[in-house]
N, C-alpha and C. Protein backbone atom coordinates (compact mmCIF):
# COMPACT_ATOMS: atom_id res chain seq x y z
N UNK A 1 27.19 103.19 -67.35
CA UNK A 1 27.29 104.51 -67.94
C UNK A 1 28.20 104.45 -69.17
N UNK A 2 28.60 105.49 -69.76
CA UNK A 2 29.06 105.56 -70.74
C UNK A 2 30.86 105.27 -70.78
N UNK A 3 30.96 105.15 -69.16
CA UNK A 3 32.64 104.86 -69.02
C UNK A 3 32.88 103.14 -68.72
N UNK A 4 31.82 102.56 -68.74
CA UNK A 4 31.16 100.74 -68.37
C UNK A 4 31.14 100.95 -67.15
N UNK A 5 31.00 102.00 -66.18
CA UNK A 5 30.71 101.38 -64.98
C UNK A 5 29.37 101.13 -64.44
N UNK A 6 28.81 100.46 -63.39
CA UNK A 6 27.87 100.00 -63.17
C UNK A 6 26.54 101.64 -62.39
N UNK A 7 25.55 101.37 -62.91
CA UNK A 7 24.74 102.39 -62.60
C UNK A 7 23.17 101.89 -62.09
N UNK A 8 23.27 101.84 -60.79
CA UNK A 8 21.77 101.06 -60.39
C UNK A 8 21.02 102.57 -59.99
N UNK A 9 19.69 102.18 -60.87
CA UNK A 9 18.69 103.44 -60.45
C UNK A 9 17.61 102.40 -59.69
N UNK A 10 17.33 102.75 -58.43
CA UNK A 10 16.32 101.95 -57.84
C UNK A 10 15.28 102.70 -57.41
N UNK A 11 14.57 103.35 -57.77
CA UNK A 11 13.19 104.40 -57.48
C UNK A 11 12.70 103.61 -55.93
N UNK A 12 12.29 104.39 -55.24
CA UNK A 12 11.62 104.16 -54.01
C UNK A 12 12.51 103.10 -53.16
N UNK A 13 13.94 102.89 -52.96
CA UNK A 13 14.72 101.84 -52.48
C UNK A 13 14.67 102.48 -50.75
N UNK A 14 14.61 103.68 -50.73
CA UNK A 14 14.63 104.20 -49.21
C UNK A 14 13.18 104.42 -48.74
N UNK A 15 12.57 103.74 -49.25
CA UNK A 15 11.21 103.42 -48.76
C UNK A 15 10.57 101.81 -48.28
N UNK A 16 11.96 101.07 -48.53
CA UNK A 16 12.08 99.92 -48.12
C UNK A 16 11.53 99.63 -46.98
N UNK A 17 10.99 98.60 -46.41
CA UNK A 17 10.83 97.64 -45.05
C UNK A 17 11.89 97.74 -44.39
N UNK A 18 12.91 97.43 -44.86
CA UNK A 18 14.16 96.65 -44.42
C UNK A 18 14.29 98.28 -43.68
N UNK A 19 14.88 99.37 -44.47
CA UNK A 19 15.46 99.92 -43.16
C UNK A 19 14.34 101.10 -41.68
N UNK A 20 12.95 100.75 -42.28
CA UNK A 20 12.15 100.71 -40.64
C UNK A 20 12.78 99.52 -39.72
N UNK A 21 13.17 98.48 -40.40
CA UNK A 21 13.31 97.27 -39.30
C UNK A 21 15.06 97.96 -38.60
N UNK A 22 16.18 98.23 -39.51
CA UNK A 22 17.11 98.84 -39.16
C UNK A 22 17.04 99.97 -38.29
N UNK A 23 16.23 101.00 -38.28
CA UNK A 23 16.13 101.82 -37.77
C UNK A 23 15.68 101.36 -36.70
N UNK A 24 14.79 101.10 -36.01
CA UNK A 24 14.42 99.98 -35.19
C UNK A 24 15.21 99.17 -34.32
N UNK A 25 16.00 98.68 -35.18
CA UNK A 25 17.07 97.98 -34.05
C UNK A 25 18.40 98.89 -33.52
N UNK A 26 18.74 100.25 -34.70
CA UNK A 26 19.55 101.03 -33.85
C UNK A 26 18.36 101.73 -32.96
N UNK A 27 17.32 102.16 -33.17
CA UNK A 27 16.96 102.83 -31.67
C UNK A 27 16.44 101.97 -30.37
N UNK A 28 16.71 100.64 -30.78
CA UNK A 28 16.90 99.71 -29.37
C UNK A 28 18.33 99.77 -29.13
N UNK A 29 19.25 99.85 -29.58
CA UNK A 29 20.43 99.51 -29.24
C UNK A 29 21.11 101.06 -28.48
N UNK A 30 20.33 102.18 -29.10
CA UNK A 30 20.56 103.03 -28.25
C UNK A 30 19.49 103.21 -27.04
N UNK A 31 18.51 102.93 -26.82
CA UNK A 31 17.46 102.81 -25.48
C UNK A 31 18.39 101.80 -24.74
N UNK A 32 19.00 100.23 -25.19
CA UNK A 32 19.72 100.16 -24.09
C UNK A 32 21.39 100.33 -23.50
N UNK A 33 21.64 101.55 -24.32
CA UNK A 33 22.82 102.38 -23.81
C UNK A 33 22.61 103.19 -23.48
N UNK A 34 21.39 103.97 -23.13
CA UNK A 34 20.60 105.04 -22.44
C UNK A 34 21.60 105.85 -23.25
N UNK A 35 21.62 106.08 -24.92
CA UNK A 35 21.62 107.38 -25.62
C UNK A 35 20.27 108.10 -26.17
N UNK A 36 20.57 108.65 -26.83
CA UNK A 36 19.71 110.12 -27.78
C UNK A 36 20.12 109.46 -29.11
N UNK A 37 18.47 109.10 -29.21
CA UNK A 37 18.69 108.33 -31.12
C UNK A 37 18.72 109.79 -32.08
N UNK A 38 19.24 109.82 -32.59
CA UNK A 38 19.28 111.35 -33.41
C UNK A 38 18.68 110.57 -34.89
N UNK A 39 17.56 110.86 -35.62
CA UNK A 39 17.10 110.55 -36.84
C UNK A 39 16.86 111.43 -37.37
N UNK A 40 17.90 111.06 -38.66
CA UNK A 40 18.10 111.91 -39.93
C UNK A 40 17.20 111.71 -41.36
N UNK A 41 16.52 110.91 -40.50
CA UNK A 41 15.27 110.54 -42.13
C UNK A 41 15.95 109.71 -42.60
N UNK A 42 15.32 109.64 -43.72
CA UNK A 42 15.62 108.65 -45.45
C UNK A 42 16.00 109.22 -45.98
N UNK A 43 16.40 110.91 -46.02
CA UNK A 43 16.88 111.81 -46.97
C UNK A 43 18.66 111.95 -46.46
N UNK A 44 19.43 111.75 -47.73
CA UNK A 44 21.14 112.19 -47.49
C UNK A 44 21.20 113.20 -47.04
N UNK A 45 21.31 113.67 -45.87
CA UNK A 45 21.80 114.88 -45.21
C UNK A 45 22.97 116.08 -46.04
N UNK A 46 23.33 115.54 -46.83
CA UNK A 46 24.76 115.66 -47.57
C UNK A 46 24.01 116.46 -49.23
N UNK A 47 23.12 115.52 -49.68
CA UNK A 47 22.50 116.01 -51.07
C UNK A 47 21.50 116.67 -50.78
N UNK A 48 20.51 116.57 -49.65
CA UNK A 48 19.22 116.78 -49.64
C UNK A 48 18.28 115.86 -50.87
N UNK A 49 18.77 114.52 -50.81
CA UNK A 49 17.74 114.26 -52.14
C UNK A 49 17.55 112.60 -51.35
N UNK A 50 16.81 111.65 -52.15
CA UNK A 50 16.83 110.49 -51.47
C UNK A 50 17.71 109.37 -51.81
N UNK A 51 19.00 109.69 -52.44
CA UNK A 51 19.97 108.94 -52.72
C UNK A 51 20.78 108.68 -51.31
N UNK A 52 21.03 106.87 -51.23
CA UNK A 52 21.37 106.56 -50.34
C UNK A 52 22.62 106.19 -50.64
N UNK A 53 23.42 106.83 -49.11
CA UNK A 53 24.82 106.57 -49.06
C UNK A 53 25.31 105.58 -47.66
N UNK A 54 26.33 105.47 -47.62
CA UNK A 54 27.25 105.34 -46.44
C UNK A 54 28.45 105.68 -46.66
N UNK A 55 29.32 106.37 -45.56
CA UNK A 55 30.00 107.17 -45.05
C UNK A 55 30.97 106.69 -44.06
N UNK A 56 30.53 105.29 -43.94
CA UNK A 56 31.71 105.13 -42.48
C UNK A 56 32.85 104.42 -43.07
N UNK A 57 33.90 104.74 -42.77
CA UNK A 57 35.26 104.25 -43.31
C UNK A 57 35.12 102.65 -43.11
N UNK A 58 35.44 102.10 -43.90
CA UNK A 58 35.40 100.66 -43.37
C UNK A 58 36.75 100.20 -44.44
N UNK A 59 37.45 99.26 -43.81
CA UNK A 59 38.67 98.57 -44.86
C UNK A 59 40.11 99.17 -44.22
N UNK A 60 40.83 98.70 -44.69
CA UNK A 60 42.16 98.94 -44.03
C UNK A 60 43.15 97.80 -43.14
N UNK A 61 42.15 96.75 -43.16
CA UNK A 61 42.39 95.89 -42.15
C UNK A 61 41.59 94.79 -42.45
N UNK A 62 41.79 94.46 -44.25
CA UNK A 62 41.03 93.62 -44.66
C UNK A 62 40.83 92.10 -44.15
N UNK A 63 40.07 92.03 -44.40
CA UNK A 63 39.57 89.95 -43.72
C UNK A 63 40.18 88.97 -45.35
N UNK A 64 40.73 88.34 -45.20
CA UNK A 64 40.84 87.22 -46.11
C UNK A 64 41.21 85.80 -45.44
N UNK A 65 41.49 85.10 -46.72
CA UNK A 65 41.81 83.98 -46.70
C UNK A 65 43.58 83.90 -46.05
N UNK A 66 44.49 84.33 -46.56
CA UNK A 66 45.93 84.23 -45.99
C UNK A 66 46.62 85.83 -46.20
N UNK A 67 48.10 85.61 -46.07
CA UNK A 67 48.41 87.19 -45.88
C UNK A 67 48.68 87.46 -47.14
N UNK A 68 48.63 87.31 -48.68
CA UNK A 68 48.63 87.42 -49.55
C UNK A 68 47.54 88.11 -50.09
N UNK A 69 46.46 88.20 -49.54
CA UNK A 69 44.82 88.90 -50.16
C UNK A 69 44.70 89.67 -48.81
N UNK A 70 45.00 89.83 -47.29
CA UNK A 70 44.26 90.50 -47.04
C UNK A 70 45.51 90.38 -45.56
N UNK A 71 44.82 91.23 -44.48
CA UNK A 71 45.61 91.49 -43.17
C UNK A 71 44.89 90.92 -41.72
N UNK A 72 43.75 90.36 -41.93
CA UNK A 72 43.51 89.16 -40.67
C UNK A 72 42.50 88.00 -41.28
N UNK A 73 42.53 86.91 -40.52
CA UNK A 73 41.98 85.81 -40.84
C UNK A 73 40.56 86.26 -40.41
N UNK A 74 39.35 84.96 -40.60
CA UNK A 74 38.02 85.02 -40.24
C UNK A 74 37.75 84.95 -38.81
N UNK A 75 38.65 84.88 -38.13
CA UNK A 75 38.73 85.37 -36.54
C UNK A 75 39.05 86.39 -36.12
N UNK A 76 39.60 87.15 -37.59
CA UNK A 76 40.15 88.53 -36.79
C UNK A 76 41.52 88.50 -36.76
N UNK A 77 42.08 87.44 -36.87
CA UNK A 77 44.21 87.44 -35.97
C UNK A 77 44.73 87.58 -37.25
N UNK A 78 45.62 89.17 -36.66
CA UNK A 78 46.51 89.33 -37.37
C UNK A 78 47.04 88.15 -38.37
N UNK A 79 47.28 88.41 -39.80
CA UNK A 79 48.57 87.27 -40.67
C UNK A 79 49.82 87.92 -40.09
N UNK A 80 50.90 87.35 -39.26
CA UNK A 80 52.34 87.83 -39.20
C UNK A 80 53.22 87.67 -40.83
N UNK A 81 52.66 87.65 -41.81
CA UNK A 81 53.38 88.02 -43.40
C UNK A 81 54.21 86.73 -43.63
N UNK A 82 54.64 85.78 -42.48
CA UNK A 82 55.39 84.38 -43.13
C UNK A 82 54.15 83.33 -43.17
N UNK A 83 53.42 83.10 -43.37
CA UNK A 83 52.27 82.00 -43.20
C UNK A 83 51.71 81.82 -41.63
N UNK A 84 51.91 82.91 -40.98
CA UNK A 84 51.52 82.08 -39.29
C UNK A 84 50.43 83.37 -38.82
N UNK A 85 50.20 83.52 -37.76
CA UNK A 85 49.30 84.59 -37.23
C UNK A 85 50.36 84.77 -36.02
N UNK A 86 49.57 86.25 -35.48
CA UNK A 86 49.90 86.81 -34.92
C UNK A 86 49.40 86.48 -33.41
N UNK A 87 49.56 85.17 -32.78
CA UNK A 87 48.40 84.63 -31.92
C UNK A 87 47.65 86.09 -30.81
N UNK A 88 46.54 86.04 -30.00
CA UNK A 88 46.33 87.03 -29.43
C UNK A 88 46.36 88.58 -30.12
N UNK A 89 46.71 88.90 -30.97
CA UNK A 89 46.16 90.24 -31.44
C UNK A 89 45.13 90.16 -32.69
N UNK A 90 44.28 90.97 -32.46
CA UNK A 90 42.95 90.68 -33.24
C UNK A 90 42.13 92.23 -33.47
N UNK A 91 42.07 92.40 -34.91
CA UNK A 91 40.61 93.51 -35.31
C UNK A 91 39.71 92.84 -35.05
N UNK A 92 38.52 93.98 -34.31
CA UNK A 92 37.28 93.38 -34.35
C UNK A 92 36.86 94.78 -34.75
N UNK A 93 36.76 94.85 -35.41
CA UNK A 93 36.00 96.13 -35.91
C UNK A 93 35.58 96.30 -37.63
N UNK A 94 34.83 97.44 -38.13
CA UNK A 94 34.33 97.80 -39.49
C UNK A 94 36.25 98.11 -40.45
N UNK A 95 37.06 97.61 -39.90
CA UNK A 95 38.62 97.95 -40.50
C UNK A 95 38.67 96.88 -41.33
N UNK A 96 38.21 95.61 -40.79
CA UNK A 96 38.07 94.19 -41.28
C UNK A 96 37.43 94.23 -43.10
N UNK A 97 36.31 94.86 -43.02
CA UNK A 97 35.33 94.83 -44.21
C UNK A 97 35.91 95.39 -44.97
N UNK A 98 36.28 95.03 -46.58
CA UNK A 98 36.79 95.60 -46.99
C UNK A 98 36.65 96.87 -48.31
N UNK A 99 35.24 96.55 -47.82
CA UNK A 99 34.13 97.76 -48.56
C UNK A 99 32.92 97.83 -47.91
N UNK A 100 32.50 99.42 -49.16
CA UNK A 100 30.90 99.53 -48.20
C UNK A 100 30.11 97.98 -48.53
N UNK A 101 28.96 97.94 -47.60
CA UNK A 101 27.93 96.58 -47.36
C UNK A 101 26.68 97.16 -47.93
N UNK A 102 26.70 98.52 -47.78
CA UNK A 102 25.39 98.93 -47.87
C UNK A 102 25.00 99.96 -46.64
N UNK A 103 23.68 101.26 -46.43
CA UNK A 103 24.07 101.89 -46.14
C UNK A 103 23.36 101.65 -44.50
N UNK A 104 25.15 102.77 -43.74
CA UNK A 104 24.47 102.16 -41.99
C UNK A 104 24.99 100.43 -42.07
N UNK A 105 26.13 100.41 -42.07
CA UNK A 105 26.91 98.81 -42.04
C UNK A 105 26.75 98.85 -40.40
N UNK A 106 26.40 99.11 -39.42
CA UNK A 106 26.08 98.30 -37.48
C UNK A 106 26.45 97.39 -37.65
N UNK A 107 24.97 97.13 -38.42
CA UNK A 107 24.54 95.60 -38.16
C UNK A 107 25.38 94.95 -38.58
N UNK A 108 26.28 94.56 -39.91
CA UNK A 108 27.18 93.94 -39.91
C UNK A 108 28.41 93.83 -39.31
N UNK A 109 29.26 95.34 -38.93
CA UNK A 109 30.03 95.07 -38.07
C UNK A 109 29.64 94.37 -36.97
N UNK A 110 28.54 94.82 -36.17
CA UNK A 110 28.35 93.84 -35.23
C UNK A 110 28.45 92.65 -34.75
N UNK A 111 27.61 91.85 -35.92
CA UNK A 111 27.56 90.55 -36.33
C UNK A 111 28.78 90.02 -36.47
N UNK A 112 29.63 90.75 -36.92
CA UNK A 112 31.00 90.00 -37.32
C UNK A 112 31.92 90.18 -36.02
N UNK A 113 31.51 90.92 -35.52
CA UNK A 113 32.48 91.57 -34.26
C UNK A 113 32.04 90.61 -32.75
N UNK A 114 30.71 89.99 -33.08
CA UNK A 114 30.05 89.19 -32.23
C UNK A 114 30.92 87.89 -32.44
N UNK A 115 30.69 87.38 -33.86
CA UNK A 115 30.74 85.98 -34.63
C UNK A 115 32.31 85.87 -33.83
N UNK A 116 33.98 86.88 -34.09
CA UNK A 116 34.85 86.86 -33.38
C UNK A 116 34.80 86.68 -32.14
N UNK A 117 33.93 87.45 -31.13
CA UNK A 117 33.84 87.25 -30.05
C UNK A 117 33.34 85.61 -29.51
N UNK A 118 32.55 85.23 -29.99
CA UNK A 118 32.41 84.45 -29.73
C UNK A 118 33.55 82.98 -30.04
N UNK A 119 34.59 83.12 -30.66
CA UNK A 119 35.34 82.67 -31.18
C UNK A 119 36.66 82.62 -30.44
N UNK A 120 36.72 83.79 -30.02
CA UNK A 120 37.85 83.96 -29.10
C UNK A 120 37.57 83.13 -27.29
N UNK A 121 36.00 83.57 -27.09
CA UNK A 121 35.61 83.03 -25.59
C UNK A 121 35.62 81.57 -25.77
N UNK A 122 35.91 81.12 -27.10
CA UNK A 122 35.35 79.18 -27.32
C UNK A 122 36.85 78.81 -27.14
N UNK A 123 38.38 79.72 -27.59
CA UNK A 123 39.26 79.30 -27.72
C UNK A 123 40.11 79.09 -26.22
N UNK A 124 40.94 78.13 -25.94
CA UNK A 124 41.67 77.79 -24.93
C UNK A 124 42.30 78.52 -24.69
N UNK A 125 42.92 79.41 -23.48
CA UNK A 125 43.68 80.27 -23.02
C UNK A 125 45.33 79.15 -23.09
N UNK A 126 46.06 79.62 -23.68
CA UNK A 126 47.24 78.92 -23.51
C UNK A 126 48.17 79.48 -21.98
């Protein structure tokens, strides 16, 4: 735009494949939590138009490399702020990400919240 920031116009982007397949896997994931899939369309509830958003807070509890860029490692464990971790305390959640992914981030929290899990069950109980 006229201030240099970035401006993507994508005509027909919520008419994508991709999110029938998304939609799809949240209304399996609620069939097996025996909820009520509530579907709000392709349309922003918010504009009434077909501009796509997301809305869920994510960040706060960024993922990096050490405690200098961010507040837990790629496992999740706390940085304790001198170079060490915080052994045993761990985000697993959308706090980690430290922006939107795109809209309806689940699936990625998930994935990442899995990828930890699985990380923690591989590690030795001291």
């Amino acid at each position: 735009d006229d201030k240099g920031r970035l401006k993507v116009d994508w005509p027909g982007l919520n008419k994508e494949p991709i999110f029938e397949q998304i939609e799809a896997a949240l209304m399996e994931q609620t069939r097996m939590l025996s909820g009520t899939y509530a579907h709000l369309g392709r349309v922003n509830p918010w504009t009434h138009s077909d501009n796509l958003i997301t809305a869920h807070p994510l960040g706060g509890c960024n993922l990096a490399e050490d405690a200098d860029s961010g507040v837990v490692n790629a496992d999740g464990c706390l940085f304790d702020g001198q170079g060490g971790l915080h052994e045993g305390l761990h985000v697993v959640d959308g706090a980690i990400i430290p922006r939107a992914v795109g809209v309806n981030p689940l699936i990625t929290i998930s994935a990442i919240a899995e990828r930890i899990a699985e990380s923690l069950a591989a590690t030795p109980v001291a």
